[in-house]
Protein backbone atom coordinates (compact mmCIF):
# COMPACT_ATOMS: atom_id res chain seq x y z
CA UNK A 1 62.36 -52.87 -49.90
CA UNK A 2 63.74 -56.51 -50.45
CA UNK A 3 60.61 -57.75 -48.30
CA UNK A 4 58.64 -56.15 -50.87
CA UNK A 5 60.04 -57.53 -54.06
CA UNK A 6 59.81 -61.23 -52.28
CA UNK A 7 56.60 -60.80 -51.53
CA UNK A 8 55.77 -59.25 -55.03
CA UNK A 9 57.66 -62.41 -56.45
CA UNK A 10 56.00 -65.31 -54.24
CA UNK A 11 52.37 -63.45 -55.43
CA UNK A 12 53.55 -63.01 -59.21
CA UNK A 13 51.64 -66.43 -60.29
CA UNK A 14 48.04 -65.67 -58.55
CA UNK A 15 48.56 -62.01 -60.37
CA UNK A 16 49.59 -63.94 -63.60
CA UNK A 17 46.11 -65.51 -63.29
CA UNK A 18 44.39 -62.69 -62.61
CA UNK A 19 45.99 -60.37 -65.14
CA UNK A 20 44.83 -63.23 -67.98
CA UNK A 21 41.72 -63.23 -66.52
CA UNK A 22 41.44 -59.47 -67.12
CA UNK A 23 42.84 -59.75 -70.74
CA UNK A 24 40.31 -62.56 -71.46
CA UNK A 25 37.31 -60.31 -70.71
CA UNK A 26 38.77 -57.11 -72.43
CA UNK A 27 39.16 -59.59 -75.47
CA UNK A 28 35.57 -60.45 -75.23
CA UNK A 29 34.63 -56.84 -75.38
CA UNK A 30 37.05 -56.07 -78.13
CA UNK A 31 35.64 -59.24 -80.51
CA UNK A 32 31.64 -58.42 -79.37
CA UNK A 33 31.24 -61.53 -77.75
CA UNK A 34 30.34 -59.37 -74.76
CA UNK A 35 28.73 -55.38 -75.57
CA UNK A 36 29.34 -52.33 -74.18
CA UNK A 37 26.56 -49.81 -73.95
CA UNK A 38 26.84 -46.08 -75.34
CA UNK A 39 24.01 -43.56 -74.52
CA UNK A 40 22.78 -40.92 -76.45
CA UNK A 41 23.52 -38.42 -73.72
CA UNK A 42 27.46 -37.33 -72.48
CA UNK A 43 28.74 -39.64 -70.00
CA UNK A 44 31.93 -38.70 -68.20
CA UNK A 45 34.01 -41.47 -66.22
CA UNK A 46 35.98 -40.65 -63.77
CA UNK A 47 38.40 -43.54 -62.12
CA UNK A 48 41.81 -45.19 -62.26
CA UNK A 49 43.28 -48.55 -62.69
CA UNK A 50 44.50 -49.12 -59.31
CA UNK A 51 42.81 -49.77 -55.80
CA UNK A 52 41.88 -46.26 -54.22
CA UNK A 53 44.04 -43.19 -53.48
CA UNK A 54 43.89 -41.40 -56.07
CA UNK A 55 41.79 -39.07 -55.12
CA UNK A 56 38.19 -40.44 -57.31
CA UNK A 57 36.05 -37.85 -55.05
CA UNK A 58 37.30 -34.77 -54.67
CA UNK A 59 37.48 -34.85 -58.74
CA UNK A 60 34.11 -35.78 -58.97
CA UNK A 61 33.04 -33.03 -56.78
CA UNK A 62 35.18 -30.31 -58.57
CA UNK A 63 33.28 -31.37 -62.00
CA UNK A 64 30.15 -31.30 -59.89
CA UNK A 65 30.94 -27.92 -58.82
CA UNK A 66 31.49 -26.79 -62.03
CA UNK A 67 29.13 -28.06 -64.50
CA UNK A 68 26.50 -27.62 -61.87
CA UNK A 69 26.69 -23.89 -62.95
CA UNK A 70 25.77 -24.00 -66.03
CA UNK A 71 23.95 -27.80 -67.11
CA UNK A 72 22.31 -30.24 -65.33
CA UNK A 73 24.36 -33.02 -63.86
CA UNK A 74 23.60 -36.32 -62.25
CA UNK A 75 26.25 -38.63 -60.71
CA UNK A 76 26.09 -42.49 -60.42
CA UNK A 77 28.07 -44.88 -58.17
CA UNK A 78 28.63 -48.24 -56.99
CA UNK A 79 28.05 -47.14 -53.44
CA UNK A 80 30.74 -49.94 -52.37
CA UNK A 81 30.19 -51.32 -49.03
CA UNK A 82 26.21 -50.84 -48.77
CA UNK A 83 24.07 -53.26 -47.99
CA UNK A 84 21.09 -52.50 -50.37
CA UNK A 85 21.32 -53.83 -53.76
CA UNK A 86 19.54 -52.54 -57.32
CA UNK A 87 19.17 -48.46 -58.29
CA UNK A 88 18.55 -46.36 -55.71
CA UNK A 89 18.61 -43.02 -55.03
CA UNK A 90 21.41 -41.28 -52.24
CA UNK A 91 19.36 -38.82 -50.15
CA UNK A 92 21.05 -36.28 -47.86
CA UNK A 93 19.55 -37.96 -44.68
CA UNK A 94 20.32 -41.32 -46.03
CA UNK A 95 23.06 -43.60 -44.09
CA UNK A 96 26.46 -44.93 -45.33
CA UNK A 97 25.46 -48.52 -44.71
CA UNK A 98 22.29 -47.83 -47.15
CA UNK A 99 23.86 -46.00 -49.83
CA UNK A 100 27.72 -46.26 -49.31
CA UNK A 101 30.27 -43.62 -48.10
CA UNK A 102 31.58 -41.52 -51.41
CA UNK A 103 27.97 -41.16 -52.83
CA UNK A 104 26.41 -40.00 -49.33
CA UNK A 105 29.19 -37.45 -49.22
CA UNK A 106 28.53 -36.07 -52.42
CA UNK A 107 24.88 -35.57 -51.42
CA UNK A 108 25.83 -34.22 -48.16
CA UNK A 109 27.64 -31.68 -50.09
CA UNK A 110 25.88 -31.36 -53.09
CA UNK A 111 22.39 -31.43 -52.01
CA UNK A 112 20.46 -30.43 -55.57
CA UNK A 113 22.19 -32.69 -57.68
CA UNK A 114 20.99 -36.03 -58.38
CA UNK A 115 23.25 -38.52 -57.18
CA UNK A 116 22.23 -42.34 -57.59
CA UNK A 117 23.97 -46.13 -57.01
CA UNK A 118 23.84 -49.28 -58.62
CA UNK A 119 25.93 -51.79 -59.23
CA UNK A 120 24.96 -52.33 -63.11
CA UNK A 121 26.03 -49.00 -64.68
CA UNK A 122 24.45 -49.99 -67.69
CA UNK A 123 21.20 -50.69 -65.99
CA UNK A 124 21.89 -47.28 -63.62
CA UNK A 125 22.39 -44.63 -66.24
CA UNK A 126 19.01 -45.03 -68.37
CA UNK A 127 17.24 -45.22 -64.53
CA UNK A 128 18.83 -41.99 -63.90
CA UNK A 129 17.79 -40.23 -66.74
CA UNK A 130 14.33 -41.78 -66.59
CA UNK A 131 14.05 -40.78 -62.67
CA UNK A 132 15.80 -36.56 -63.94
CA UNK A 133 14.73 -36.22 -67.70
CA UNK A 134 16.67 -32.91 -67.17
CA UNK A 135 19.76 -34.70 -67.09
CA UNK A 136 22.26 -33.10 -69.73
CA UNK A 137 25.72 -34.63 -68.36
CA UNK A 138 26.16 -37.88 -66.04
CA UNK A 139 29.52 -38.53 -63.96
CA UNK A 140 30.44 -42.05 -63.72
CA UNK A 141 32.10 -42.57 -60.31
CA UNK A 142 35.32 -45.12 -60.25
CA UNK A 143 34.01 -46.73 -63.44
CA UNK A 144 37.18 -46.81 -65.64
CA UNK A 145 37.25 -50.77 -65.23
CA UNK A 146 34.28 -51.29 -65.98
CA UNK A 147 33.81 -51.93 -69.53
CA UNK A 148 29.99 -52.64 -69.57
CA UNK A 149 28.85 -48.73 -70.28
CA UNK A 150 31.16 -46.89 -73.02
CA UNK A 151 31.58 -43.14 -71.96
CA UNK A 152 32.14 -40.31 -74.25
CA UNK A 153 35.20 -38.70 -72.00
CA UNK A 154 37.35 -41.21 -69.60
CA UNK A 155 39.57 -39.93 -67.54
CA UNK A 156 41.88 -41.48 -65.97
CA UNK A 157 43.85 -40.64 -62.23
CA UNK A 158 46.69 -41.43 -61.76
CA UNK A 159 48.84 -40.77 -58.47
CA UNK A 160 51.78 -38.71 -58.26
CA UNK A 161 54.04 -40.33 -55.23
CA UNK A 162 52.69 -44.14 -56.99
CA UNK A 163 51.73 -43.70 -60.58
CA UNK A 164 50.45 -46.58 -62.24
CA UNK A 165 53.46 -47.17 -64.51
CA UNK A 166 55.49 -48.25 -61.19
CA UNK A 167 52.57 -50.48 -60.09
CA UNK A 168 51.93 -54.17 -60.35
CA UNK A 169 48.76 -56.55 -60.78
CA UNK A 170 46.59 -57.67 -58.26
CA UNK A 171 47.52 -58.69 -55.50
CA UNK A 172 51.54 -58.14 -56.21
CA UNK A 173 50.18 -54.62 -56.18
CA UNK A 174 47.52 -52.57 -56.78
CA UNK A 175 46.30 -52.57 -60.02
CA UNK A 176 43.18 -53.46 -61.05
CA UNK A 177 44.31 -54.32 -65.06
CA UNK A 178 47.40 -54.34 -67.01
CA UNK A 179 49.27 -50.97 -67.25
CA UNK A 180 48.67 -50.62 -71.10
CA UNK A 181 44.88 -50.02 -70.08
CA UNK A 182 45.66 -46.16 -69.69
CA UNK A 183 45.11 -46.62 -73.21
CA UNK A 184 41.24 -46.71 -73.10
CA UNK A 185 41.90 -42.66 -71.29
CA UNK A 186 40.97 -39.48 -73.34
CA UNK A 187 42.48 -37.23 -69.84
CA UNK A 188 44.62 -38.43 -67.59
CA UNK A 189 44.66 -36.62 -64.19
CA UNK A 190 48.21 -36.67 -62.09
CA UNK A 191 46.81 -35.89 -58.75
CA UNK A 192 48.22 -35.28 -55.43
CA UNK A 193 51.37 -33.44 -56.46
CA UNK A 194 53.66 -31.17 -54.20
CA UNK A 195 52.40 -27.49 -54.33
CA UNK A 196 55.92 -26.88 -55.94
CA UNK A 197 56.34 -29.27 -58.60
CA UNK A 198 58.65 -28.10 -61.01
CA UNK A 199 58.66 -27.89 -64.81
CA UNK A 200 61.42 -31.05 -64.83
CA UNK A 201 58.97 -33.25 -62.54
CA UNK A 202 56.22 -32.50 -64.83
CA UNK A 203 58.47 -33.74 -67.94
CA UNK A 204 59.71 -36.72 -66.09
CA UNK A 205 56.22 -37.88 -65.11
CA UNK A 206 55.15 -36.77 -69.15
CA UNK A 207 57.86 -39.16 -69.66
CA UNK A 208 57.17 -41.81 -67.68
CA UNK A 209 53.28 -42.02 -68.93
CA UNK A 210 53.88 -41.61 -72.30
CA UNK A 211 50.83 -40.38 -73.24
CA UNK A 212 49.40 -41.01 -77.08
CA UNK A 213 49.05 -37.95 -79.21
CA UNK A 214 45.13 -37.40 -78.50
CA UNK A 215 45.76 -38.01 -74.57
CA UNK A 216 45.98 -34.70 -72.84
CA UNK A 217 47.97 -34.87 -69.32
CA UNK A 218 47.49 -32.30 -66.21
CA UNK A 219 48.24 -31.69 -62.74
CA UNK A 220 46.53 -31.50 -59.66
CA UNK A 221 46.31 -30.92 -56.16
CA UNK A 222 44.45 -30.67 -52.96
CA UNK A 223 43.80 -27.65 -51.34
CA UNK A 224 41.98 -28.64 -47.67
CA UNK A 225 39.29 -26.28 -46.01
CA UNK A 226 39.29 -25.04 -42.50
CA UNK A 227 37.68 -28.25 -40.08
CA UNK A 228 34.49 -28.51 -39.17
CA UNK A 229 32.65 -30.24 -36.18
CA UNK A 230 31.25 -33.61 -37.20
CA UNK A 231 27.91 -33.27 -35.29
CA UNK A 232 27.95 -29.26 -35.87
CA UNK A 233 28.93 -28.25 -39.31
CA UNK A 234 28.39 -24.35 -38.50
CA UNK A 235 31.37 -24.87 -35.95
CA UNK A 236 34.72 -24.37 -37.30
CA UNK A 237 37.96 -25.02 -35.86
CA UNK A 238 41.61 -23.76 -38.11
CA UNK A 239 43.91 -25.93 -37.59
CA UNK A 240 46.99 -24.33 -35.67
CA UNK A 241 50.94 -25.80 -34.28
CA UNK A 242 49.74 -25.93 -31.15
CA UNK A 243 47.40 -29.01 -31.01
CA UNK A 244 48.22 -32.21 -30.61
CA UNK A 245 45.93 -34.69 -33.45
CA UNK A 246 44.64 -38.11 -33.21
CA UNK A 247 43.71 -39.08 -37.09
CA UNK A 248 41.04 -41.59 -37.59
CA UNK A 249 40.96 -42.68 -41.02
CA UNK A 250 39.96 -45.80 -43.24
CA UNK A 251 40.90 -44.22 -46.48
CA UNK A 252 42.98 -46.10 -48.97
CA UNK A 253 46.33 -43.91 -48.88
CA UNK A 254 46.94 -41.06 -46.05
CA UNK A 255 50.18 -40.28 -47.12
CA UNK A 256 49.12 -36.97 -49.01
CA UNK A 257 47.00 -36.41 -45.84
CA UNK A 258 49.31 -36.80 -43.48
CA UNK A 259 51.94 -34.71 -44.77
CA UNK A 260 49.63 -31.84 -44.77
CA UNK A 261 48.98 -32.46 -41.27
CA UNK A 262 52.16 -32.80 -39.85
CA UNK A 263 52.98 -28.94 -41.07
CA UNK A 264 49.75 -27.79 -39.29
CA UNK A 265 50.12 -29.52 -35.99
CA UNK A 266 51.96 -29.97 -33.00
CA UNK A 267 51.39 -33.63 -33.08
CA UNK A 268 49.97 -36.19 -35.53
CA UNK A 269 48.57 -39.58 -33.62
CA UNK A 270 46.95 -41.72 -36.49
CA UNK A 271 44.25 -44.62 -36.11
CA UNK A 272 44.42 -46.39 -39.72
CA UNK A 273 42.22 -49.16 -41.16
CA UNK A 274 41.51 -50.85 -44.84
CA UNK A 275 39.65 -48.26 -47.24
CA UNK A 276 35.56 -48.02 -46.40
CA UNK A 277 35.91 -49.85 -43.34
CA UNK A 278 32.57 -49.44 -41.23
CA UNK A 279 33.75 -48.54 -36.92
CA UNK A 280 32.30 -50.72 -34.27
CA UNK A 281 31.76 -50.53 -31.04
CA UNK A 282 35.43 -52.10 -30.42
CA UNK A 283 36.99 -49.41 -32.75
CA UNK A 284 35.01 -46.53 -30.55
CA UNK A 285 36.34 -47.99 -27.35
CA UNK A 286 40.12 -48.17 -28.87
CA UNK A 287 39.61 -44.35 -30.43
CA UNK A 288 38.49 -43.01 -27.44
CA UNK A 289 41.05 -44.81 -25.14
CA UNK A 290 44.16 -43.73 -27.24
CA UNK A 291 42.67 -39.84 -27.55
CA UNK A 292 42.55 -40.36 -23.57
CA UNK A 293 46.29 -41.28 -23.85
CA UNK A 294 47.37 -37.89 -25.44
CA UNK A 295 49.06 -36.06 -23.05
CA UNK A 296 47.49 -32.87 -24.08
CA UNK A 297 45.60 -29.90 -23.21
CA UNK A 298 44.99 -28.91 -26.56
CA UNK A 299 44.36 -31.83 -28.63
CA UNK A 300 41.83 -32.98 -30.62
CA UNK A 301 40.49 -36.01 -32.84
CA UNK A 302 40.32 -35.31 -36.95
CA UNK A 303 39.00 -37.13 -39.87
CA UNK A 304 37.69 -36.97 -43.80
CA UNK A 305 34.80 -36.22 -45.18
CA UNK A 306 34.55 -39.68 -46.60
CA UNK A 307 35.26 -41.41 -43.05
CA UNK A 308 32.82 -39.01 -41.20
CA UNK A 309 29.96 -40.11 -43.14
CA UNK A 310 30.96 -43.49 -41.28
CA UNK A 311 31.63 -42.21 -37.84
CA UNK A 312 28.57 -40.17 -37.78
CA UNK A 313 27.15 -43.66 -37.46
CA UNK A 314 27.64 -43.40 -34.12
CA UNK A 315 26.45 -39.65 -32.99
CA UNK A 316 25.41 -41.22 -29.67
CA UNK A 317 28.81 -42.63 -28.84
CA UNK A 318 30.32 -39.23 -29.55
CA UNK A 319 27.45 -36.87 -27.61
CA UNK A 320 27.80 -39.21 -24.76
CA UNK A 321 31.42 -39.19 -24.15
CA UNK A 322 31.53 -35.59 -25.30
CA UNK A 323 34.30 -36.63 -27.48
CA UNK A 324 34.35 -33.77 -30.55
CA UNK A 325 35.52 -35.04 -33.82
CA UNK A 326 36.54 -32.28 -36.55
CA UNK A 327 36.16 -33.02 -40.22
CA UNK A 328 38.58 -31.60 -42.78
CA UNK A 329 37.09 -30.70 -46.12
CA UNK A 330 39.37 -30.85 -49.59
CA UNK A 331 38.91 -29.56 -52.71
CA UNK A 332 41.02 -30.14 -56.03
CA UNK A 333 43.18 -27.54 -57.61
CA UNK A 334 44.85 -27.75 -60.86
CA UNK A 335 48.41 -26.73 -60.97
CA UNK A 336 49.42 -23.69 -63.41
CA UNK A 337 47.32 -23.14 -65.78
CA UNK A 338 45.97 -26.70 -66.32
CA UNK A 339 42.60 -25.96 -64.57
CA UNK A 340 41.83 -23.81 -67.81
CA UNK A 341 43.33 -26.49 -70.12
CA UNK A 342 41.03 -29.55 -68.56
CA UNK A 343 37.60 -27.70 -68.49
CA UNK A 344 38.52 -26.34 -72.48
CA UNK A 345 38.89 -30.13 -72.84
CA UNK A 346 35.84 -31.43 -71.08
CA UNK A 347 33.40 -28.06 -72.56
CA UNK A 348 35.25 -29.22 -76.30
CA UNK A 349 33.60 -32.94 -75.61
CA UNK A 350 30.60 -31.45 -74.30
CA UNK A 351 29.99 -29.15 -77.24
CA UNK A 352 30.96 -31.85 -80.22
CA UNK A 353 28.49 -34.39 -78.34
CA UNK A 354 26.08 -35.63 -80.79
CA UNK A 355 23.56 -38.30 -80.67
């Protein structure tokens, strides 16, 4: 803990710096010198104000899921990581290198919805409405900092075990701006709470975030699926307390993860790296040498969704060493009766929308 504050302390000047930076632009968008783009069409962000792990995906998906059912929805992302540039559109058979990791997952998943990257969202959006006329609703993905497009709804996530009100600037910590930029949120999202938070944790956290009077606060979880097989989808595998787990992730928190994990396995080995990191050859060799290691009749190697649209990369590495990786699906819940609470919000914006 004391490493941590002196570390936080020798970085405080370079996040000085950056954190004036940050206020500098904002103030350029606030006086007009720079101009943010509105669009006669709903535009929902989803995103956060700190670097990964709180759970961006999995929300997108469950408004995918949703709105899917009854309007049209397209998605656009950044696709971080890829190595095309410009629009382009995320294809089911595409590849993580071409399109990035998040947006090939929520094609792989989503399959009829439109779901697009570019690194301009301002130049993205229009493209994606020109390419899906259709289009009555597009998701933003991880575009809360980004001040170039104006959305109608932003919502803001926030995570429960390191909300951004304990968090520090870049690279003291991880936030992307100031704290007081939760102001720019209509919903903020606590994700990743304990199935049984209480009443009192919900009022200290209410508390702690101090929302404004037209910010409305819920709760969320994750509820994970029963594990797939990475190179066979229709086979399934339940997790059980008898086998022993080597986790291969490059995610940007696995706390939440792991936890969950640990109460559904014997044994839980992990193999971590930075958030969106692409496995080579050298990362196969060291996976496959410390699943060797596990003493273990009964073991087997795990990963998410995200990481396996990565890893599957590699199919060849995996058939030939007939090494079987299982992929563990997640889905957000709400807590209590907040699920009803957010859509009445997001269905209110949808319905006063006017051009």
């Amino acid at each position: 803990m004391k490493d941590d504050i002196l570390i936080r302390l020798l970085l405080s000047p370079i996040a000085l710096l950056y954190g004036l930076g940050i206020s500098a632009r904002n103030l350029m968008y606030r006086m007009g010198a720079l101009r943010s783009v509105k669009f006669s069409m709903p535009v929902i962000s989803v995103g956060n104000i700190s670097v990964g792990g709180t759970g961006k995906s999995p929300h997108i998906e469950y408004l995918m899921r949703w709105l899917h059912s009854y309007i049209d929805v397209g998605v656009l992302s950044r696709g971080y990581g890829r190595k095309t540039v410009g629009f382009r559109e995320v294809l089911p058979f595409d590849q993580s290198t071409d399109v990035g990791d998040e947006p090939l997952q929520f094609k792989k998943k989503f399959p009829n919805i439109p779901v697009t990257v570019s690194e301009s969202r301002a130049l993205g959006v229009p493209q994606l409405i020109k390419n899906y006329p259709n289009t009555q609703v597009v998701l933003l993905d991880d575009a809360f900092q980004h001040l170039a497009v104006s959305p109608g709804l932003n919502i803001l996530l926030t995570e429960f075990s390191n909300p951004f009100t304990r968090d520090w600037l870049l690279p003291s910590g991880r936030l992307r701006e100031w704290r007081s930029a939760y102001q720019r949120a209509d919903i903020i999202i606590v994700t990743k709470c304990p199935d049984d938070l209480s009443p009192a944790q919900k009022r200290e956290m209410l508390a702690e975030i101090d929302p404004y009077s037209r910010q409305k606060v819920f709760f969320s979880k994750y509820n994970y699926g029963t594990p797939y097989d990475m190179l066979r989808p229709d086979i399934k595998r339940p997790l059980d307390l008898d086998t022993d787990m080597l986790l291969i992730s490059a995610i940007a928190n696995t706390d939440y993860l792991l936890n969950y994990l640990g109460k559904n396995a014997h044994s839980v080995h992990t193999i971590e790296h930075e958030d969106h990191h692409f496995f080579d050859l050298g990362d196969l060799s060291d996976m496959k040498r410390r699943y060797d290691a596990i003493a273990s009749d009964n073991k087997v190697i795990i990963t998410t969704e995200k990481d396996a649209t990565r890893l599957e990369l590699h199919q060849e590495f995996f058939w030939k060493n007939g090494i079987q990786v299982l992929v563990l699906p997640v889905e957000v819940d709400f807590l209590d009766s907040d699920a009803a609470g957010f859509k009445a919000e997001v269905q209110g914006f949808l319905e006063r929308f006017e051009v």
